[in-house]
Protein backbone atom coordinates (compact mmCIF):
# COMPACT_ATOMS: atom_id res chain seq x y z
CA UNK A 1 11.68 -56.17 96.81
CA UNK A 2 8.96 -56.18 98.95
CA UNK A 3 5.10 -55.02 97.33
CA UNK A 4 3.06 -51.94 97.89
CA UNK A 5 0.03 -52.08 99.99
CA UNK A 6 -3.12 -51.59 99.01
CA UNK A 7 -2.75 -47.97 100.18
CA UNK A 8 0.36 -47.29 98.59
CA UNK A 9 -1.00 -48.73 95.41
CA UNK A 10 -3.56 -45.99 95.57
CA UNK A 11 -1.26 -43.16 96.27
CA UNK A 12 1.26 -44.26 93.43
CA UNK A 13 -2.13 -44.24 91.11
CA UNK A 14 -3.16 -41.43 92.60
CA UNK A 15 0.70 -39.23 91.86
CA UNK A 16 0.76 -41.01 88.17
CA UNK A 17 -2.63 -39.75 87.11
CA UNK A 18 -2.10 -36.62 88.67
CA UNK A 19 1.22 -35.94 86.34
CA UNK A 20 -0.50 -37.42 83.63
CA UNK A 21 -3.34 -34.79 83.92
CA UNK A 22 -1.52 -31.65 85.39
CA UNK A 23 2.31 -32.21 83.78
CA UNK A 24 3.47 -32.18 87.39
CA UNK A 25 3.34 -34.35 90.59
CA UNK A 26 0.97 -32.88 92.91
CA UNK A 27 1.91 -32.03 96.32
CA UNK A 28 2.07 -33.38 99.82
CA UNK A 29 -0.83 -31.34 100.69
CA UNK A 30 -2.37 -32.39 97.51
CA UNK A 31 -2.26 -36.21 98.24
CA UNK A 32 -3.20 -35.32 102.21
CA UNK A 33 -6.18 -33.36 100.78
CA UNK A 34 -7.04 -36.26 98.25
CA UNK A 35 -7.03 -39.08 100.68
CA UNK A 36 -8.20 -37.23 103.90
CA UNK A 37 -4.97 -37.85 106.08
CA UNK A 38 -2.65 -35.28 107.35
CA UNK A 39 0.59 -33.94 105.84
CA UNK A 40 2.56 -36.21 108.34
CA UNK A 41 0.69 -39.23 106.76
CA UNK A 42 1.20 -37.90 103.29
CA UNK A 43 4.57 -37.82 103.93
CA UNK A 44 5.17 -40.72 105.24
CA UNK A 45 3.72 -42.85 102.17
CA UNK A 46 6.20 -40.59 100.14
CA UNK A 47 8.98 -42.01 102.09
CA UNK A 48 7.68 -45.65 102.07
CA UNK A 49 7.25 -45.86 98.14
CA UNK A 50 10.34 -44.31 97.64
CA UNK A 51 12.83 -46.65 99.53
CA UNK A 52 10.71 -49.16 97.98
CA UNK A 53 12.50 -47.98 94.79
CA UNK A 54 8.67 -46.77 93.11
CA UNK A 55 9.43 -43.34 93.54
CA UNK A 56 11.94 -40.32 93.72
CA UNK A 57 11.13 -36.92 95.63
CA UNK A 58 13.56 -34.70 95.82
CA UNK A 59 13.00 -32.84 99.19
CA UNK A 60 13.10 -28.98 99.90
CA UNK A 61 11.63 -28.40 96.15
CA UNK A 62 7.82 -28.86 95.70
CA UNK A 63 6.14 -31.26 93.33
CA UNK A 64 9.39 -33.29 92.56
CA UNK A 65 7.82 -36.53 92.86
CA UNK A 66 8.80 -38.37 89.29
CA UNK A 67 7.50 -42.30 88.92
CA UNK A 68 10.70 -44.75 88.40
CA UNK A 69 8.55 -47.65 87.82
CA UNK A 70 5.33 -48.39 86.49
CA UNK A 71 3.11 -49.74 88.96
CA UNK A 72 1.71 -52.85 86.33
CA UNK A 73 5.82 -54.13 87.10
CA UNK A 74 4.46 -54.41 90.99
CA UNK A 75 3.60 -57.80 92.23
């Protein structure tokens, strides 16, 4: 399994303390807005942690992002 980078690290903090605040993952406009990178990028980290096996989205429904592993299990 290969590791996050440091980016991806922050986004996976960022989603996981987002649900933990709100009760729902936030949006890819919501992470775009957050880190100041477009929806493209946004989505693309999305897509990156989740064939890493972090993260599931389930696409066409918004704020489906759910955490499959905790990110202290990442080395």
């Amino acid at each position: 399994m290969r590791t996050l980078t440091e980016r991806q690290t922050e986004i996976l903090n960022y989603i996981d303390g987002y649900i933990k605040q709100n009760g729902y993952s936030p949006s890819v406009r919501d992470i775009a807005g957050h880190f100041e990178i477009s929806a493209m990028g946004a989505h693309d980290h999305i897509l990156a942690l989740e064939k890493k096996g972090v993260i599931k989205s389930h696409y066409k429904k918004p704020r489906t992002i759910t955490i499959l592993r905790s990110k202290e299990n990442e080395s």
